[in-house]
Protein backbone atom coordinates (compact mmCIF):
# COMPACT_ATOMS: atom_id res chain seq x y z
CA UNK A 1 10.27 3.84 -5.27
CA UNK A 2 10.95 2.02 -8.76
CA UNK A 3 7.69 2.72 -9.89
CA UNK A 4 7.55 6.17 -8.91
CA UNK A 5 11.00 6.94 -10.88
CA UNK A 6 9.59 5.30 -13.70
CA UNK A 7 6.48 7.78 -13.56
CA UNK A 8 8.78 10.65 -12.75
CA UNK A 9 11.03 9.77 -16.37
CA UNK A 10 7.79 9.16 -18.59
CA UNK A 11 5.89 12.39 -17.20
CA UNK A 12 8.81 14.07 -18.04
CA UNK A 13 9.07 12.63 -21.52
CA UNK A 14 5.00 13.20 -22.23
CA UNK A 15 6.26 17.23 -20.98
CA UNK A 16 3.83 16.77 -18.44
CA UNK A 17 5.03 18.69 -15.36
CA UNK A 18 5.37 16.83 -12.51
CA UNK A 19 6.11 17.56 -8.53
CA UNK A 20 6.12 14.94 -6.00
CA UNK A 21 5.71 16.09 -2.09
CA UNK A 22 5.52 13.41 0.57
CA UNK A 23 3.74 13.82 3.67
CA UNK A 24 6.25 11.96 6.19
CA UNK A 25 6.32 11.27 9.99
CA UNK A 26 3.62 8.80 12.34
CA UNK A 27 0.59 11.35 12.04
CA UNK A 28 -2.33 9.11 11.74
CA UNK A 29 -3.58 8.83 7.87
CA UNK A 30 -6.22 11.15 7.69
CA UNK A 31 -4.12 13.64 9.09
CA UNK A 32 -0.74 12.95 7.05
CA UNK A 33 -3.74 13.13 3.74
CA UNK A 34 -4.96 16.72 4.98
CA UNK A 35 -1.57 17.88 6.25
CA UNK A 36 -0.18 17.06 2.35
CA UNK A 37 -3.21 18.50 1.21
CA UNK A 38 -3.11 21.57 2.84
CA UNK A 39 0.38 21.72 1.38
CA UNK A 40 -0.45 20.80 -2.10
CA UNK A 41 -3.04 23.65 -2.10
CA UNK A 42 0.03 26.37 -1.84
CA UNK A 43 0.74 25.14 -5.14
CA UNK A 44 -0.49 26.30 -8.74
CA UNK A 45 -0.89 23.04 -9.28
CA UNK A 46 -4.65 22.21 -10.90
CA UNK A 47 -4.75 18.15 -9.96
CA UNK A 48 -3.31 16.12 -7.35
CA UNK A 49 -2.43 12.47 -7.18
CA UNK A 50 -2.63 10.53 -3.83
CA UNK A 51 -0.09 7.70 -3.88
CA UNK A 52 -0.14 5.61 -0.62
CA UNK A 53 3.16 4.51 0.34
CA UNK A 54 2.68 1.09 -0.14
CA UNK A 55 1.45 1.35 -3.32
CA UNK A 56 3.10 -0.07 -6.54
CA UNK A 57 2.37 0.27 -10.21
CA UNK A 58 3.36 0.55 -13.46
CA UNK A 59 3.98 4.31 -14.68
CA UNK A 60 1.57 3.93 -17.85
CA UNK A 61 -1.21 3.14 -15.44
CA UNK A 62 -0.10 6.96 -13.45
CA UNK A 63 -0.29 8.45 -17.19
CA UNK A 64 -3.61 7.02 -17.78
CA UNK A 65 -4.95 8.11 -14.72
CA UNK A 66 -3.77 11.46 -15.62
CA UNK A 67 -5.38 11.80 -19.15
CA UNK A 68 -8.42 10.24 -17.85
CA UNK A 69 -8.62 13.16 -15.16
CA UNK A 70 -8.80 15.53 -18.43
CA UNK A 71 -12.48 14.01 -18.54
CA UNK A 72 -13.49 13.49 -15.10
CA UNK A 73 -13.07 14.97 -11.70
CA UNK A 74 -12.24 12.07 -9.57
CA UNK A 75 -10.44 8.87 -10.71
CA UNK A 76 -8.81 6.32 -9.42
CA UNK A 77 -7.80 2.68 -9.52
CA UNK A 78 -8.84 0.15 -6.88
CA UNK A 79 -6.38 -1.98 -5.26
CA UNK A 80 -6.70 -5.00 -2.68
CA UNK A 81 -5.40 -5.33 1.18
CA UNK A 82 -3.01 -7.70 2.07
CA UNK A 83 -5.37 -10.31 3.80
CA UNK A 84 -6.51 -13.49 3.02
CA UNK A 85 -8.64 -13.52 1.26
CA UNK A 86 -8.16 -10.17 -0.25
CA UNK A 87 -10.27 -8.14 -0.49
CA UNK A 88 -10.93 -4.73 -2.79
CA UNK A 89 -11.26 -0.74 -0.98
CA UNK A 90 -14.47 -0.56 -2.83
CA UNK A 91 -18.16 0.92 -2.42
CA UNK A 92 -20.29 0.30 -5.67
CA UNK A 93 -23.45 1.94 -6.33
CA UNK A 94 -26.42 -0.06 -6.10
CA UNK A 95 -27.93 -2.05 -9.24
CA UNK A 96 -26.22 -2.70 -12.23
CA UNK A 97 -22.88 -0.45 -13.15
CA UNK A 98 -22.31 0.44 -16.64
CA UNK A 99 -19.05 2.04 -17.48
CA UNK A 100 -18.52 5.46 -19.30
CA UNK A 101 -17.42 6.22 -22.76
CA UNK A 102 -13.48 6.28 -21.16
CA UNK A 103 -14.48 2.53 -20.01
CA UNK A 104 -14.28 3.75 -16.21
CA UNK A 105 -17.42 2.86 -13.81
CA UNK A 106 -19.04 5.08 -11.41
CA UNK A 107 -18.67 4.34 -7.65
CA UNK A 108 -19.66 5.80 -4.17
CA UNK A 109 -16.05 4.84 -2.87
CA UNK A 110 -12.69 3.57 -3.31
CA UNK A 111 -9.30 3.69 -0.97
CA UNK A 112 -7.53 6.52 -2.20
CA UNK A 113 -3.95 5.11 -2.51
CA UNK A 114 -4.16 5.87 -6.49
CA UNK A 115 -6.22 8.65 -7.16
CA UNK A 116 -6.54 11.98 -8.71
CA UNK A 117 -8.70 14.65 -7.98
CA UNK A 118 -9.26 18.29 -9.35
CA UNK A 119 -7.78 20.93 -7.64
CA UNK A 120 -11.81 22.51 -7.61
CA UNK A 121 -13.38 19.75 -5.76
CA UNK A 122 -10.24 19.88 -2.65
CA UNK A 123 -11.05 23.43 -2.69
CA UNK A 124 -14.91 23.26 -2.69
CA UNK A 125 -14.18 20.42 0.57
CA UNK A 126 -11.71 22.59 2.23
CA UNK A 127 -14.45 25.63 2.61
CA UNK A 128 -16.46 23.29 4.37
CA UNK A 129 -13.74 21.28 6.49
CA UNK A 130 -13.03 21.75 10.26
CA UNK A 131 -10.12 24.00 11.01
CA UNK A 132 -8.40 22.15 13.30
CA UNK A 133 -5.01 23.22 15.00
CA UNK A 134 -2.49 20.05 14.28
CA UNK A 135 1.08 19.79 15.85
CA UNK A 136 4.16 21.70 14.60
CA UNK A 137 1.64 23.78 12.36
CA UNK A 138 0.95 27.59 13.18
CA UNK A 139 -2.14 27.82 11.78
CA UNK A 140 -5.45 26.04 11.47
CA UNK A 141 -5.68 23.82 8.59
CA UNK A 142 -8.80 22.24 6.90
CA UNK A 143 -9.37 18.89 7.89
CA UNK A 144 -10.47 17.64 4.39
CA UNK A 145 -10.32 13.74 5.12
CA UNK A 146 -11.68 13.16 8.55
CA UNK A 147 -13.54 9.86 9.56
CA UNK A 148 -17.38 9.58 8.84
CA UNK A 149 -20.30 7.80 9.83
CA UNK A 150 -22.84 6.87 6.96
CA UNK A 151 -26.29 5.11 8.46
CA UNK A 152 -24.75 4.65 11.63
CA UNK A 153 -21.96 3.38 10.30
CA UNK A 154 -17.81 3.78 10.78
CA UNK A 155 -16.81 5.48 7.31
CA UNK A 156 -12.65 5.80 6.68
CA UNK A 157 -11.19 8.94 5.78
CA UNK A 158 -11.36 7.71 2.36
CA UNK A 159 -14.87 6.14 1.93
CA UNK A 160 -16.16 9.53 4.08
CA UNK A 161 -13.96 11.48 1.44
CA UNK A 162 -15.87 10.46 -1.85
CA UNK A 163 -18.87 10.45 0.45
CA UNK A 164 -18.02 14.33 0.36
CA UNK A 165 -16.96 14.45 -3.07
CA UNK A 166 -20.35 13.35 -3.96
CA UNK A 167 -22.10 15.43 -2.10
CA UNK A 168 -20.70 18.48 -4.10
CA UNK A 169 -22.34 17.12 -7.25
CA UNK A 170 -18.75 15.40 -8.57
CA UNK A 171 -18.55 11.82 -10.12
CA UNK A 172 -16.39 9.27 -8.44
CA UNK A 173 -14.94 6.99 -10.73
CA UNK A 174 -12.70 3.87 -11.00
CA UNK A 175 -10.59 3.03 -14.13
């Protein structure tokens, strides 16, 4: 909650509008992402930030993110679990990874607890997304982060996200 006041006060001091909607209740995560999503999309809003819950940073890492989405599509920042070892939400590409000119390196996948993505590439997935009935909602909504299955193999919501993101000819990118 710190953190996010402290992004809330320097957005507003950059003159960067700035909305925050949570997507609350114990809906399964892929569903709470395309329930906010579906939400977010009402908006004139052109990018949106997913912040898991559990999430903490520092707000100059959020404005970063932000100006770094001026140049690309998809950012985000990679973050570890909680076990031990930990270990990183990350799916590199194969052979060596050079970063980009904004010192960010391309990836197939990242968890997307800090990430922003252009309002065009949710709308591009959401044409293609199951409409799927969900409770307390009176209309189908686009299921835009359902599970996947890569090879024959379990994807997350959010590996089988950028999986989707790169099919659509986007860059996925961590900073």
């Amino acid at each position: 909650m710190q953190a996010l006041m402290e992004t809330q006060a320097l957005m507003h001091d950059h003159g960067i509008p700035f909305e925050m909607r949570a997507t609350v209740g114990g809906v399964a995560v892929q569903v709470g992402r395309s329930l906010g999503m579906h939400e977010a999309l009402k908006t004139a809003h052109n990018r949106f930030f997913m912040i898991d819950a559990d999430m903490f940073w520092k707000a100059p890492d959020f404005l970063r993110l932000v100006a770094l989405s001026s140049k690309m599509e998809c950012v985000g920042a990679v973050y570890c679990n909680r076990d031990e070892p930990p270990q990183f939400f990350i799916n590199p590409e194969p052979g060596d990874i050079i970063a980009n000119e904004f010192g960010c390196l391309p990836f197939r996948g990242m968890g997307l607890g800090f990430t922003i993505v252009h309002r065009k590439v949710i709308e591009e997935l959401a044409v293609d997304a199951p409409m799927l009935m969900f409770p307390n909602k009176k209309e189908p909504i686009a299921h835009i982060f359902p599970d996947g299955e890569i090879d024959g193999q379990y994807q997350g919501e959010d590996m089988a996200f950028f999986a989707r993101v790169r099919a659509k000819g986007y860059g996925v990118w961590v900073d």
